[in-house]
Protein backbone atom coordinates (compact mmCIF):
# COMPACT_ATOMS: atom_id res chain seq x y z
CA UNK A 1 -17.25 -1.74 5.65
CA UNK A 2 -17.10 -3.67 8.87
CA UNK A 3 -18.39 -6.43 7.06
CA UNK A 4 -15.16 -6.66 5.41
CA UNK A 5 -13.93 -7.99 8.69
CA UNK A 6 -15.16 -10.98 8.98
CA UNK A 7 -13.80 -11.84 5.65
CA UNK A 8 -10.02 -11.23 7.26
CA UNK A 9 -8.21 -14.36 8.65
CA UNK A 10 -6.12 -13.32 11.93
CA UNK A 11 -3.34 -15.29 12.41
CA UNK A 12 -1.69 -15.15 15.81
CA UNK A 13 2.48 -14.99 16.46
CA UNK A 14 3.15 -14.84 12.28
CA UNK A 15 5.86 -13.93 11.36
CA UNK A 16 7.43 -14.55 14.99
CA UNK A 17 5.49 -14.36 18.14
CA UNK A 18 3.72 -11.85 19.24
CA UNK A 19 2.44 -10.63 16.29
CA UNK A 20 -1.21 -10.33 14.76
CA UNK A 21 -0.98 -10.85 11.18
CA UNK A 22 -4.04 -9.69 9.30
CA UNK A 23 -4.63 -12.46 6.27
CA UNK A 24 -5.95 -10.54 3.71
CA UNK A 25 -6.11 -13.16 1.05
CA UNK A 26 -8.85 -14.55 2.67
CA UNK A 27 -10.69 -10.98 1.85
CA UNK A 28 -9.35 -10.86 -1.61
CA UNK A 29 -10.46 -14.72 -2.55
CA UNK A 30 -14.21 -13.36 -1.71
CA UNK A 31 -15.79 -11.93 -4.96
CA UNK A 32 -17.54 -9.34 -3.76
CA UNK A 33 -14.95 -8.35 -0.58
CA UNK A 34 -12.52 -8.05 -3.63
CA UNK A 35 -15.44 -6.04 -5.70
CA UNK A 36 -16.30 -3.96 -2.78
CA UNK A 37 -12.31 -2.98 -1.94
CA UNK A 38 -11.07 -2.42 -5.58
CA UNK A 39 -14.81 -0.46 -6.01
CA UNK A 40 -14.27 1.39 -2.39
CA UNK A 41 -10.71 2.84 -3.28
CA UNK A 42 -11.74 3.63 -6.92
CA UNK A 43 -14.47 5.77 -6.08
CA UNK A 44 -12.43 7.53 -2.95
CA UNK A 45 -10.00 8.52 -5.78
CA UNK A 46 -12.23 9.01 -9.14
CA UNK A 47 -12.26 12.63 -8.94
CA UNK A 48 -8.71 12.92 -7.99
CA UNK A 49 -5.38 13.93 -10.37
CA UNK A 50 -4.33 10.79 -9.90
CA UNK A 51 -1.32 10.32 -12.90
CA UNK A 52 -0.58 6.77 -11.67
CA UNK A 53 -1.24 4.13 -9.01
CA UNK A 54 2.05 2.32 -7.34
CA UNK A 55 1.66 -0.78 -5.38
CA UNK A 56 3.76 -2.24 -2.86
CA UNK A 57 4.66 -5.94 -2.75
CA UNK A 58 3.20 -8.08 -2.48
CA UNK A 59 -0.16 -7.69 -1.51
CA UNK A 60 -0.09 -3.99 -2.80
CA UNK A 61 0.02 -6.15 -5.95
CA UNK A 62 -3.60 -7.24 -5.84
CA UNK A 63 -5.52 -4.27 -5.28
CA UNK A 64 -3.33 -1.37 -7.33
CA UNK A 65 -3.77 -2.89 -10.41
CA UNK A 66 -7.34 -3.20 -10.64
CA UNK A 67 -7.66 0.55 -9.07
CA UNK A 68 -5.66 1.40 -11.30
CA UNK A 69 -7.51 0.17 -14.26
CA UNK A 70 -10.63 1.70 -12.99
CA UNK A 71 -9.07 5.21 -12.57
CA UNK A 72 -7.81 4.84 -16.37
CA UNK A 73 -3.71 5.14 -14.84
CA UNK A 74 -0.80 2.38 -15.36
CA UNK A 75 0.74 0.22 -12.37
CA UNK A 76 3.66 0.96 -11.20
CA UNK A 77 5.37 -1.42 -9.09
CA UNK A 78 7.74 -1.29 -5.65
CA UNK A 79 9.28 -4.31 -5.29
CA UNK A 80 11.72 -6.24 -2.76
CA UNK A 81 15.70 -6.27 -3.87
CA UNK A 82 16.69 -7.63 -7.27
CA UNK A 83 13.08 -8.45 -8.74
CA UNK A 84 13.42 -5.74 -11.35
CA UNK A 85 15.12 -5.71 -14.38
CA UNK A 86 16.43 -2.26 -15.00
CA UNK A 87 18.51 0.37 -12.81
CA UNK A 88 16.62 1.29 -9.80
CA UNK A 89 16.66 3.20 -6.59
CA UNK A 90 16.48 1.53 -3.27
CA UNK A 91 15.58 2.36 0.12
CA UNK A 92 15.57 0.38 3.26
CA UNK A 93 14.19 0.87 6.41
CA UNK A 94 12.76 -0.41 9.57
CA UNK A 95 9.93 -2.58 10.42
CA UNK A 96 8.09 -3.49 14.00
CA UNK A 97 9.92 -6.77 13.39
CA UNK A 98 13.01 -6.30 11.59
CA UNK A 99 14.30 -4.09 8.60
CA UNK A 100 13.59 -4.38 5.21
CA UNK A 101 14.36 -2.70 1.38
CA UNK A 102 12.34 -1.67 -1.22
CA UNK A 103 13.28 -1.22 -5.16
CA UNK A 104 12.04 0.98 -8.11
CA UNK A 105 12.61 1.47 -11.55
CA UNK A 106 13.70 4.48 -11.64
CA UNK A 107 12.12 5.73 -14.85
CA UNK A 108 8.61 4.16 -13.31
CA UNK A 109 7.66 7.43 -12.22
CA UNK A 110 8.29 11.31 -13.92
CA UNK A 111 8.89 14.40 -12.11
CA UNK A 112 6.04 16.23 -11.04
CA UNK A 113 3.38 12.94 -11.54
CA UNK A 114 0.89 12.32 -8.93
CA UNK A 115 1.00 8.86 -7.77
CA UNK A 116 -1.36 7.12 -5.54
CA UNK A 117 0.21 4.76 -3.06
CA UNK A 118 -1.75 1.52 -2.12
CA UNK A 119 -1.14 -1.33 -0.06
CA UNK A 120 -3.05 -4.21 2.24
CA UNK A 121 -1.93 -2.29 5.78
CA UNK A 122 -0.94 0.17 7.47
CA UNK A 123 0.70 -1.04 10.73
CA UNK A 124 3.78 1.30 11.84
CA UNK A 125 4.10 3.66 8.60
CA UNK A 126 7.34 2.28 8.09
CA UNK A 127 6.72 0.53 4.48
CA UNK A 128 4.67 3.34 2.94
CA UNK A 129 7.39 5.47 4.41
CA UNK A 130 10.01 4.05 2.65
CA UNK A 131 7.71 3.79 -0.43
CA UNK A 132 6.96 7.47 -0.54
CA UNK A 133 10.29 8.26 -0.25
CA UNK A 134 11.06 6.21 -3.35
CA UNK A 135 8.63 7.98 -5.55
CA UNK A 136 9.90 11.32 -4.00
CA UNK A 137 13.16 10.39 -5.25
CA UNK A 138 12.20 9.83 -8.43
CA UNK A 139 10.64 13.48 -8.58
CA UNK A 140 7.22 12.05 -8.45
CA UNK A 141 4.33 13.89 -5.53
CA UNK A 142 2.57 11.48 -3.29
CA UNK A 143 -0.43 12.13 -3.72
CA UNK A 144 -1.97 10.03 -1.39
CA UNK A 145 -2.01 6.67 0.28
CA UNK A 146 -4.59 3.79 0.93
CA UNK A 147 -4.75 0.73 2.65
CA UNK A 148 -7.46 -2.00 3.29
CA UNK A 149 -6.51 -2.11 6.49
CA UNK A 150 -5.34 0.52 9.49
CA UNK A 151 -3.68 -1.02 12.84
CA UNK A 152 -4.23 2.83 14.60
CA UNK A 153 -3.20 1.57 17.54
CA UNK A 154 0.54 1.70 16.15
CA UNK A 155 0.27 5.41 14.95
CA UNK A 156 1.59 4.78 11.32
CA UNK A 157 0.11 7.33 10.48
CA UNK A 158 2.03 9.87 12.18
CA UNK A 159 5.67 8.59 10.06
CA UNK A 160 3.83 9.55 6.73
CA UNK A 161 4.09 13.08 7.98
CA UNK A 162 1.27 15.02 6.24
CA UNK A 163 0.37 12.57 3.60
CA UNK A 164 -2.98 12.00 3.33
CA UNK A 165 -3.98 8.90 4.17
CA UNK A 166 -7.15 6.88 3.48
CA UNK A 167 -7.84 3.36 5.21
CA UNK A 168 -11.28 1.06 4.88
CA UNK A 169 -11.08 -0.49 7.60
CA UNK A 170 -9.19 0.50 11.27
CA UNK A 171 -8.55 -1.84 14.15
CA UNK A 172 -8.21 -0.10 17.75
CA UNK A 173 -6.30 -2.57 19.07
């Protein structure tokens, strides 16, 4: 997987300085990065009761789609405020630069379903934190979550609690 690496564009103080943003559109524009991801996090979760895949925008977007497709599930997406259509439930929470909310339908996702939660990164847990807790809302069991990417260095995983948590790649620091 380290390979995959090479393929990500680092781009220094975006959104404000200080920060390391991880491009990951430069890995998703490759063919076979994009095969080997969407491939990857398909076979981690083929054998899995997996009732349906929800993606976080945007770049969640890309990949839980296609997983999606390949575990034989529907999409179900989490999007920023007033981009869906229907009633929804909301959450908002903090990031390492800010705050932020997150939306739902709130018939996306029936009690008791097992959804797998994807996005691009997993920097401070804060995101996939506030995503779980949408889909927990809703009645819905995480049943796990999956990133491209890990920052471990900022211990994200540790606000998911005991979700399980699968990353392809991890950076140290």
């Amino acid at each position: 997987m380290d390979h995959l690496k090479k393929l990500i564009r680092e781009v220094p103080d975006w959104p404000k300085p200080g920060i390391l943003f991880y491009d990951l559109t430069t890995l998703v524009a490759d063919p076979k990065g994009l095969r080997t991801v969407v491939d990857s996090l398909a076979e981690r979760f083929g054998g899995s009761k997996i009732d349906v895949v929800a993606g976080i925008e945007a770049r969640g977007f890309i990949l839980a789609p296609a997983v999606a497709l390949r575990l034989g599930t529907g999409f179900v997406p989490i999007r920023k405020p007033k981009k869906l259509p229907w009633k929804t439930s909301r959450v908002t929470y903090d990031l390492e630069y800010g705050t932020d909310t997150l939306e739902i339908h709130q018939d996306a996702v029936s009690h008791g379903q097992r959804v797998l939660l994807i996005d691009d990164l997993l920097a401070t847990g804060g995101t996939a934190a506030a995503a779980s807790a949408l889909i927990r809302q809703l009645g819905g069991e995480v049943a796990s979550a999956a990133f491209i990417v890990e920052l471990t260095f900022l211990n994200g995983r540790k606000k998911l609690g005991d979700l399980q948590v699968h990353s392809l790649l991890q950076y140290d620091s």
